[in-house]
Protein backbone atom coordinates (compact mmCIF):
# COMPACT_ATOMS: atom_id res chain seq x y z
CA UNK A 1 101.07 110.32 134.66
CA UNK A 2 101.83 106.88 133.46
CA UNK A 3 105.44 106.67 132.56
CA UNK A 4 105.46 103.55 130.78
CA UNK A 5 107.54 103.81 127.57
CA UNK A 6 105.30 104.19 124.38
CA UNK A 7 106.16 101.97 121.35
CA UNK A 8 108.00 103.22 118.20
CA UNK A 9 105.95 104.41 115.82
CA UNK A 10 102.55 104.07 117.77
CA UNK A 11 99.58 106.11 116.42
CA UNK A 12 97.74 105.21 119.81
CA UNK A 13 100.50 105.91 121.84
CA UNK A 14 99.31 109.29 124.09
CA UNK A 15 95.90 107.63 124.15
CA UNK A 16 98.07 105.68 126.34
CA UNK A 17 97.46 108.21 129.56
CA UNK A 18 94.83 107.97 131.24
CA UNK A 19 94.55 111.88 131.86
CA UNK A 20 95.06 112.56 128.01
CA UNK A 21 92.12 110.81 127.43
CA UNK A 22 89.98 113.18 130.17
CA UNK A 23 92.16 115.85 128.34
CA UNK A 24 90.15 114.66 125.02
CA UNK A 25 87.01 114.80 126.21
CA UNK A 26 87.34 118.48 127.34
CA UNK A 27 88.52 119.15 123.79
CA UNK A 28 85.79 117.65 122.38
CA UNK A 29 83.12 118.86 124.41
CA UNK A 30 84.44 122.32 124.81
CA UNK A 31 84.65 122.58 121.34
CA UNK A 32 81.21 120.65 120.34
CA UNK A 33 78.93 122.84 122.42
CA UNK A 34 80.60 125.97 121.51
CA UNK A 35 79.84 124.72 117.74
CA UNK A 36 76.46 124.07 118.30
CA UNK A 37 75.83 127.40 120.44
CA UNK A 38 77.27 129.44 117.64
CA UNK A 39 75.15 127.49 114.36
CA UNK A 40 72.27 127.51 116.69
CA UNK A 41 72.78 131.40 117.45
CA UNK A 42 73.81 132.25 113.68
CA UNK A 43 70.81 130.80 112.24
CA UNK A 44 68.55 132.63 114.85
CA UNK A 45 70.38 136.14 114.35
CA UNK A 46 69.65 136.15 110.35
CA UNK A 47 66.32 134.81 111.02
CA UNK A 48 65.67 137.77 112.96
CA UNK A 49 67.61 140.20 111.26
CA UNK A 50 67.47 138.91 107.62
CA UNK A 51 70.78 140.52 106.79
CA UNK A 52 74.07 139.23 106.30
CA UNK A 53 76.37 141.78 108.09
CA UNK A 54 74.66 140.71 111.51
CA UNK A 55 76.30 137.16 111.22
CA UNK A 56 79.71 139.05 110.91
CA UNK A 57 78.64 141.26 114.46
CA UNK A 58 78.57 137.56 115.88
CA UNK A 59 82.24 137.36 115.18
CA UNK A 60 83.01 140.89 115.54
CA UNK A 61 81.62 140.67 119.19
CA UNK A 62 83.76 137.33 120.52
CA UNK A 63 86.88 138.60 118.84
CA UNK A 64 87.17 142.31 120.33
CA UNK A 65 87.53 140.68 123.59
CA UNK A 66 89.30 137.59 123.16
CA UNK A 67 92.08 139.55 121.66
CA UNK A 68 92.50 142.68 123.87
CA UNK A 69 92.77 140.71 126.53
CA UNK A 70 94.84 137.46 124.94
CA UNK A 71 98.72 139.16 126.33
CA UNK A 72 97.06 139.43 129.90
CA UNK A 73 95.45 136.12 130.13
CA UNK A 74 98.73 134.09 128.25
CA UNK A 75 100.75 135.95 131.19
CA UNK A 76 98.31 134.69 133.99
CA UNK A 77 97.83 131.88 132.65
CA UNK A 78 101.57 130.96 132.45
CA UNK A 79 101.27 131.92 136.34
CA UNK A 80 98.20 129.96 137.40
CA UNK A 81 97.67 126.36 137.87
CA UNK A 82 96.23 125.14 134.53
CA UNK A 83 93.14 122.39 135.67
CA UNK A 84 91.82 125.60 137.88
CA UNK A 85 92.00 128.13 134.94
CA UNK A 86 89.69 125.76 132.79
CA UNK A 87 87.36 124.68 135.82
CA UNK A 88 86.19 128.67 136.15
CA UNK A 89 86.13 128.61 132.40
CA UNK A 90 83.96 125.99 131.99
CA UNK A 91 81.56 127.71 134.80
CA UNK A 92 81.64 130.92 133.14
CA UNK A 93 80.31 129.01 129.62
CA UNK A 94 77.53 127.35 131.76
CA UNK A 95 76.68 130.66 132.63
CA UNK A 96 76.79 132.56 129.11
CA UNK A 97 74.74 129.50 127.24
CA UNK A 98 71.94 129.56 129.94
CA UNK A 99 71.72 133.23 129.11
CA UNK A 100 71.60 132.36 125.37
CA UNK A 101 68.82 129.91 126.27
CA UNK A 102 66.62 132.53 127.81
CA UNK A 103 67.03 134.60 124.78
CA UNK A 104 66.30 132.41 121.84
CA UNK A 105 62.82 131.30 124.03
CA UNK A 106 60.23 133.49 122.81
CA UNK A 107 58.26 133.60 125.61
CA UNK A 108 61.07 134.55 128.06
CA UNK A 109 61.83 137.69 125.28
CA UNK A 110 58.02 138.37 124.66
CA UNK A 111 58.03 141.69 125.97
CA UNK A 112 61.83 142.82 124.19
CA UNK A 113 62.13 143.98 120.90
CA UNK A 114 64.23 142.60 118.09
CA UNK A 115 67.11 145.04 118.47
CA UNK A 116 67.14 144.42 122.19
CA UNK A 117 67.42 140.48 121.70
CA UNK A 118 70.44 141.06 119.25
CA UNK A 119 72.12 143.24 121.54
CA UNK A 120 71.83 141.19 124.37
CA UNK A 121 72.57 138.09 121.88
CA UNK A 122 75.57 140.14 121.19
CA UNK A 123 76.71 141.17 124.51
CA UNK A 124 76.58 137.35 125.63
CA UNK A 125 78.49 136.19 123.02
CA UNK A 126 81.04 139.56 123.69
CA UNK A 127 81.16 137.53 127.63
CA UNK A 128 82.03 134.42 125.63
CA UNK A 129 84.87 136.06 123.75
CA UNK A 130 85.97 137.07 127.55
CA UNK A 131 85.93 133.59 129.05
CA UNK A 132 87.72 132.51 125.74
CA UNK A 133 91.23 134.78 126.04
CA UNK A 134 91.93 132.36 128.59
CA UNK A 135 90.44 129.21 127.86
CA UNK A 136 92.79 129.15 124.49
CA UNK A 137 95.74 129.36 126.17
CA UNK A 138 95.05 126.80 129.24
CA UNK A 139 93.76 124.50 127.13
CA UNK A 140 96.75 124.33 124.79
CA UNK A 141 99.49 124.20 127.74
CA UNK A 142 97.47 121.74 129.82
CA UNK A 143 98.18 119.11 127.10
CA UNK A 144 101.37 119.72 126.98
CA UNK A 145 101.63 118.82 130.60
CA UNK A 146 100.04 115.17 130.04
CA UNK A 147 102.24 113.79 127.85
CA UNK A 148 106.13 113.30 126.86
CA UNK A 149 107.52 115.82 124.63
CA UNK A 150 108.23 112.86 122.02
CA UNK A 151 104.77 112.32 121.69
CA UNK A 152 103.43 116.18 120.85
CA UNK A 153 103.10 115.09 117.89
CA UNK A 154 100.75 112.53 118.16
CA UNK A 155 98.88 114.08 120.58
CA UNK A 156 98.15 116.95 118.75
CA UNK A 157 96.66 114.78 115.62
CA UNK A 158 94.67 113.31 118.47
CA UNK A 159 93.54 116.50 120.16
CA UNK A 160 92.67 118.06 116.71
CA UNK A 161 91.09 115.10 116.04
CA UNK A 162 88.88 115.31 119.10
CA UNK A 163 88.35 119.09 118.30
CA UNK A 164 86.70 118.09 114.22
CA UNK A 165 84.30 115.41 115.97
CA UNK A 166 83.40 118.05 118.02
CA UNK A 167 83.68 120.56 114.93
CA UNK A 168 81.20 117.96 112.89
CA UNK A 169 78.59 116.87 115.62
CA UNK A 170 78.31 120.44 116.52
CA UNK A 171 76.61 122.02 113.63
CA UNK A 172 75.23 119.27 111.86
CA UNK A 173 73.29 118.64 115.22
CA UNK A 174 72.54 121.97 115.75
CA UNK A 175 70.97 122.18 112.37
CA UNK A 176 69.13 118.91 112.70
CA UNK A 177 67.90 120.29 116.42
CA UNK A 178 66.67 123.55 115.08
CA UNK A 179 64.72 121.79 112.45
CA UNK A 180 62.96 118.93 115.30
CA UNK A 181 62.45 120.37 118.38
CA UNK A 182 63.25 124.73 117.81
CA UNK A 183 66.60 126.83 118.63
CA UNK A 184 65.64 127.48 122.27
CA UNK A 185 65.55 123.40 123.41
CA UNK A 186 68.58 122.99 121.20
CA UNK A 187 70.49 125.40 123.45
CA UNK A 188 69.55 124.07 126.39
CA UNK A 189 71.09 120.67 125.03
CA UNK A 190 74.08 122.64 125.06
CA UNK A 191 73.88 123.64 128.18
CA UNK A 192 73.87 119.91 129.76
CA UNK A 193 77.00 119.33 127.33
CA UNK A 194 79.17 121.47 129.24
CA UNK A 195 78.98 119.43 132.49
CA UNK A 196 81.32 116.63 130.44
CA UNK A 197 84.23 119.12 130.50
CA UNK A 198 83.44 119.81 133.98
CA UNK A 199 83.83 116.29 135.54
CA UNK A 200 86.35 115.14 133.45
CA UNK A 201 88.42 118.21 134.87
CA UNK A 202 87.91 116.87 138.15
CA UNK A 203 89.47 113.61 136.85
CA UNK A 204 92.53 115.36 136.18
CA UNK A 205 94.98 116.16 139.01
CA UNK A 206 96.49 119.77 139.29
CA UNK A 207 99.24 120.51 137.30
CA UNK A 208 103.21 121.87 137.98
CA UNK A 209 103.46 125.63 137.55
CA UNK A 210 107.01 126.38 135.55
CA UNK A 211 106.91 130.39 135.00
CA UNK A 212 109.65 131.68 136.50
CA UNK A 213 109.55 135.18 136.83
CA UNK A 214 113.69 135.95 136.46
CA UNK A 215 112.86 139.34 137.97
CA UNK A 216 110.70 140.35 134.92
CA UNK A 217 108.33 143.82 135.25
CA UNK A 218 104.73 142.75 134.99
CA UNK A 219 104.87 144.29 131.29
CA UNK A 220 107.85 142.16 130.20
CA UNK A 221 106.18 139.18 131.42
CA UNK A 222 103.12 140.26 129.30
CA UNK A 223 104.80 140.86 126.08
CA UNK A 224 107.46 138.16 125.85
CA UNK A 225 105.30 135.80 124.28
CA UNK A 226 105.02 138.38 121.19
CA UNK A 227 108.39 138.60 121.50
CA UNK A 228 109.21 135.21 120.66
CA UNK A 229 106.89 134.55 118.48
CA UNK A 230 108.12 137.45 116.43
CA UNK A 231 111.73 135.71 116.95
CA UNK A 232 110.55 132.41 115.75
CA UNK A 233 110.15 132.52 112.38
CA UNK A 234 108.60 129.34 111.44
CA UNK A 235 106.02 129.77 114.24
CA UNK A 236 105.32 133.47 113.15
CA UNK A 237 104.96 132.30 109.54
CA UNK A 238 102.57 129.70 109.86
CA UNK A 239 100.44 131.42 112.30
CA UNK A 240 100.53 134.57 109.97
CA UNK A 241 99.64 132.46 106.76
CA UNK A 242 96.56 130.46 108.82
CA UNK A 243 95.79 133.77 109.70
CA UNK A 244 94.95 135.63 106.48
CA UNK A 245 93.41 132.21 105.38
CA UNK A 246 91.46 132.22 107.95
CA UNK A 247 90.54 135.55 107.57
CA UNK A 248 90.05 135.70 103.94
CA UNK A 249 88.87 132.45 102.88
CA UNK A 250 86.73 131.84 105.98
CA UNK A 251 82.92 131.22 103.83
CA UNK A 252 81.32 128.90 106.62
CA UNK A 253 80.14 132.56 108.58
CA UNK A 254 78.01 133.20 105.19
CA UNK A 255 76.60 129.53 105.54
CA UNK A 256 73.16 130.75 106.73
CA UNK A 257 72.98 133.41 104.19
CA UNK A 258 73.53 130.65 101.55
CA UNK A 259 71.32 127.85 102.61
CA UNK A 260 68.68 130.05 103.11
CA UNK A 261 68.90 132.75 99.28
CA UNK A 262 71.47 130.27 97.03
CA UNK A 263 71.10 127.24 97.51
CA UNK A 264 67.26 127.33 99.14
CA UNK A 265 68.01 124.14 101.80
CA UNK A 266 66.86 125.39 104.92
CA UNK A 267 68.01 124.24 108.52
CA UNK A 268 68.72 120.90 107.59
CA UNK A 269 70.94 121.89 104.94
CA UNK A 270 72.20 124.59 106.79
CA UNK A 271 73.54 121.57 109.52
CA UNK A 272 75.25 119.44 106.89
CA UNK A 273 76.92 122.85 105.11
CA UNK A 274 77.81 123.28 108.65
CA UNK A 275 79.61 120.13 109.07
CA UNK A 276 81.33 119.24 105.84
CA UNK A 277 84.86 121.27 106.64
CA UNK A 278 84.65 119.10 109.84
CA UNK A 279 84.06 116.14 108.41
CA UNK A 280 86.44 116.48 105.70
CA UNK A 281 89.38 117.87 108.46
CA UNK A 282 88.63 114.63 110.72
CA UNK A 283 89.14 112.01 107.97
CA UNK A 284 91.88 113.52 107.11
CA UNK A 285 93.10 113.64 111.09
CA UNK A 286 92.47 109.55 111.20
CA UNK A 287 94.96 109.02 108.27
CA UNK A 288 97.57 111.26 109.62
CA UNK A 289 97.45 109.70 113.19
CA UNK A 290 98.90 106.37 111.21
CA UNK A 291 101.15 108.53 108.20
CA UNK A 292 102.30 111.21 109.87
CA UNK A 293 103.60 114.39 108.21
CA UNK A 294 107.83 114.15 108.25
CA UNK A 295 108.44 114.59 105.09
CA UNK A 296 108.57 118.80 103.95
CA UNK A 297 105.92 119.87 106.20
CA UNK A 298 106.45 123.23 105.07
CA UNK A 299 106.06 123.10 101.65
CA UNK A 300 103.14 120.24 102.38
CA UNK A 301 101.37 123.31 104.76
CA UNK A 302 101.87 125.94 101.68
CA UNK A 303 99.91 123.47 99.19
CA UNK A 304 96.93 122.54 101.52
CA UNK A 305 96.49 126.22 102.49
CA UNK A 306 96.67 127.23 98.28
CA UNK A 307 94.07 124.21 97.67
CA UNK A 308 91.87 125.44 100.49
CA UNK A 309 91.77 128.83 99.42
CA UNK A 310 90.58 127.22 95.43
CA UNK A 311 87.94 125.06 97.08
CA UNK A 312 86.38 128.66 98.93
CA UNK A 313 86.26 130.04 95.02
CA UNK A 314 84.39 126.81 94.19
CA UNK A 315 81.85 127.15 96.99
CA UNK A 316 81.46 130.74 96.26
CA UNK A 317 80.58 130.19 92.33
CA UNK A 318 78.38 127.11 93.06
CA UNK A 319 74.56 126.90 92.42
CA UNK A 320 74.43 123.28 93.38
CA UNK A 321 74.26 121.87 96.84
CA UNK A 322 76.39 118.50 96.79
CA UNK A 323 79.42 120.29 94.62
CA UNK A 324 79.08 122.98 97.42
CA UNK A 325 78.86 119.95 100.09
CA UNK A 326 81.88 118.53 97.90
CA UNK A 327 83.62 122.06 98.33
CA UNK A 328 83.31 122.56 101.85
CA UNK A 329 84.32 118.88 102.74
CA UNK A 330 87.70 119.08 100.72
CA UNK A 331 88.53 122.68 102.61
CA UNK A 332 88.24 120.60 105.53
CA UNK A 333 90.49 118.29 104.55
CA UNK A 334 92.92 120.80 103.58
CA UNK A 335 92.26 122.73 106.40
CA UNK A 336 93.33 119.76 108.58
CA UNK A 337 96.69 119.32 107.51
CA UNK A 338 97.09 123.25 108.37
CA UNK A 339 96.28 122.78 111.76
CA UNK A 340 98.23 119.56 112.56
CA UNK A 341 101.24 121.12 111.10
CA UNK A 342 100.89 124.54 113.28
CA UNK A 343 99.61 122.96 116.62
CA UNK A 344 102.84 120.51 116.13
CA UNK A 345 105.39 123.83 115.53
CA UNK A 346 103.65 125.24 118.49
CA UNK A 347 104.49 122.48 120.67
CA UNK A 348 107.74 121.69 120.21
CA UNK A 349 109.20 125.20 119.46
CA UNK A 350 107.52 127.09 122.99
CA UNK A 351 109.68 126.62 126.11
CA UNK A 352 107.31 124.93 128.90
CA UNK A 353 107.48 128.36 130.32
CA UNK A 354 106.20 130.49 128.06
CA UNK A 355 103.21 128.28 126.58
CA UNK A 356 100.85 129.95 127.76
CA UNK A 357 101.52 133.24 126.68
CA UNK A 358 102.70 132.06 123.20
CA UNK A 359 99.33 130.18 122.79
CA UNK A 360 97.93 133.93 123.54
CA UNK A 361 99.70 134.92 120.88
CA UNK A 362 98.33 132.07 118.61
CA UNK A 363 94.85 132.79 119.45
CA UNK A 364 95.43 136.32 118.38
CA UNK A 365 96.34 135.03 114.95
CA UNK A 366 94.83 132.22 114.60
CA UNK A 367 91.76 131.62 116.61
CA UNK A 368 90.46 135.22 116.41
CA UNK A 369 90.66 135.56 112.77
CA UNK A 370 87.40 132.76 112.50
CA UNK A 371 85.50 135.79 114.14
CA UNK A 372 87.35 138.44 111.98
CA UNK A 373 87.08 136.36 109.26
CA UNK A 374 82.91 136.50 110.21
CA UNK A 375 83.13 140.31 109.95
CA UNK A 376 85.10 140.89 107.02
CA UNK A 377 82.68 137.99 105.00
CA UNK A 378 79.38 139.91 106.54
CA UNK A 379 81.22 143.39 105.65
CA UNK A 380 82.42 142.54 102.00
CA UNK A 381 79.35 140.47 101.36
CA UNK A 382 76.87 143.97 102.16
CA UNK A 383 79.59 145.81 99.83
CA UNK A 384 80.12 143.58 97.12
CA UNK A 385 77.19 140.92 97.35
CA UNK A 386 77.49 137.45 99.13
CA UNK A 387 78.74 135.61 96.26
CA UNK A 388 81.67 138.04 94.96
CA UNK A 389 82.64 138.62 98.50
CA UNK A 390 83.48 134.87 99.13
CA UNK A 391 85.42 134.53 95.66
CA UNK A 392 87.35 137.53 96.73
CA UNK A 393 88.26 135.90 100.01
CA UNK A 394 89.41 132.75 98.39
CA UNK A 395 91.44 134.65 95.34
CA UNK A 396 93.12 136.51 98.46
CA UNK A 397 94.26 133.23 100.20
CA UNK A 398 95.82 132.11 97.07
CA UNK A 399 97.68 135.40 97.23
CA UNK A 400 99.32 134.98 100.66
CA UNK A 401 100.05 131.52 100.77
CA UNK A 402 102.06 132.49 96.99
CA UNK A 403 103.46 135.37 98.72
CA UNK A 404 104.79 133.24 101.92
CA UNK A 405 106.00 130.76 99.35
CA UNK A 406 108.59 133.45 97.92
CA UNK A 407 109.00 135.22 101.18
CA UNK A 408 110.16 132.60 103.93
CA UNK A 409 112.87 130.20 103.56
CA UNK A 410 112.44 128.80 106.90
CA UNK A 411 108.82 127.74 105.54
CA UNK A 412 110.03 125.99 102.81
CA UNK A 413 112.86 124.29 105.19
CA UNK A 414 110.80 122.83 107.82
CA UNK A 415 111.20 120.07 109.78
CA UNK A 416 109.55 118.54 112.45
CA UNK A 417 111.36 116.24 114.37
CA UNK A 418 111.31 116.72 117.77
């Protein structure tokens, strides 16, 4: 690692390692295929199903996995060398989207029925969840190990800046691909884009392992990341509020569902619905790179999660495609500051030790509660109708973030100097 001293007050300064930069385009691409795989599978389940509750399987199926198995894979992954963990990842995704390419061709399925293509859909994507438990948590703590702890920070506008690209480009190409060239050449495109995170992993050297096991029983080990988390309770707070406005609030599950009976756009629309949160997330990731957040971070975290959860009830109740384009693009926006603010707590409140485990714990919360949030949006949309079910979500989020508000001084108080 270059050790050279960064400048004060440099927005560029972790792009300043030469191995953060590899570390960026792993972020990117891990997170731009998977983004593409999922609107490219999405639009192909509810074309063959034609019902809204088999989007919210597609979440249902990643997230059983990923968090049954998230205390065992933090634990091992707090054992293992980190570059290793994400190399067999990465090989295990190759693997998954090539069998999501065979699927979604028509004439490798020709002789399957619908049913079995959506099970084996599902069970695929089930795999993915798998492969994710412990790409989360190497991911997170292999940053950490590229950079000075004075510049977590920074890198972690960077790296969540890197994931939005990869969050925009995703979708809105996947969209654009379905609608040129079909969904089954679209996933083989993202097929090719995992070999980016697989040589610039070989770019990066191994990594220093720092669990220490202090004489610990194998379950100890595997629940001490819970542990602190629930003893930390800033981190426990803000992963518990993204959480539930995740869950809640989460509409972009529903997009196919909407492009195709609200607003009547098809796949191209479906692609820039897709992408608006992303876009909206990554401008707002650019300006916080050069203003960062020091100033109340808390209560700053608290607003942007309350003006997220309004812009859901303005998708929901729209009719018109830009002001739901509008809607979607200012959640992302909002949604950006959230996840600055949390991967920043994260980083500078886990002991080197324990990262791995802790960003387990985070992907419990946090991560899974996209897929959740899939479910409980395909669920309350078949029992209360698609619209009412994502105006319920967003009337929800207002609910929690107004209940952590009253409930957690250490919210309101803080601070995030390292």
């Amino acid at each position: 690692m270059d050790t050279t001293a960064p400048k004060k007050n440099d927005p560029y300064a972790s792009l300043r390692f030469p191995e953060f930069n590899y570390y960026l385009v792993i972020r990117f691409a891990f997170v731009f295929a998977l983004a593409m795989q999922f609107a490219i599978i999405e639009w192909k389940v509810y074309e063959i199903s034609k019902d809204p509750f088999s989007l919210g399987l597609i979440g249902l199926a990643e997230v059983i996995p990923a968090v049954l198995l998230a205390p065992f894979a933090g634990h091992l992954v707090d054992k293992r060398e980190k570059r290793g963990m994400l190399l067999k990842c990465v090989i295990a995704y190759l693997f998954i989207s090539s069998g999501l390419f065979l699927l979604t061709w028509d004439q490798a399925v020709a002789g399957l029925s619908k049913n079995w293509i959506l099970n084996l859909i599902y069970l695929l994507v089930f795999t993915g969840g798998i492969v994710r438990a412990f790409t989360s948590p190497a991911n997170f703590t292999l940053m950490s190990l590229l950079v000075p702890r004075e510049l977590y920070a920074n890198a972690s506008t960077w790296s969540s800046s890197a994931w939005q690209i990869g969050g925009v480009l995703g979708p809105a190409l996947g969209g654009l691909f379905i609608h040129w060239i079909g969904v089954h050449w679209s996933m083989l495109l993202v097929v090719g884009i995992f070999f980016a995170p697989l040589y610039s992993l070989l770019n990066i050297k191994p990594k220093p392992i720092y669990y220490k096991s202090k004489g610990e029983s194998f379950v100890t080990g595997l629940t001490e990341g819970m542990r602190f988390v629930w003893k930390t309770k800033v981190v426990l707070n803000a992963m518990a509020l993204d959480m539930f406005a995740v869950l809640f609030g989460g509409a972009v599950a529903m997009l196919p569902a909407f492009a195709t009976d609200v607003l009547q756009v098809g796949s191209l629309g479906y692609g820039l619905l897709r992408s608006a949160p992303a876009v909206g997330a990554l401008v707002t990731m650019f300006i916080l790179a050069h203003k960062p957040l020091v100033n109340k971070p808390g209560i700053k975290l608290l607003a942007a999660v309350f003006g997220f959860g309004l812009t859901i009830i303005l998708f929901g109740l729209s009719t018109s495609f830009y002001l739901s384009m509008f809607a979607l693009l200012i959640s992302g926006a909002l949604d950006g500051i959230s996840v600055i603010i949390r991967q920043t707590i994260l980083q500078l409140k886990t002991p080197d030790d324990m990262r791995g485990r802790v960003a387990s714990v985070s992907s419990m919360f946090v991560g899974s509660s996209n897929e959740l949030g899939a479910f409980e949006s395909g669920f309350m949309a078949r029992a209360l109708g698609l619209v009412p079910s994502v105006v319920f979500g967003g009337c929800v989020t207002l609910g929690v973030v107004i209940t952590t508000y009253v409930i957690s001084p250490a919210m309101r108080k803080l601070d995030l100097k390292p």
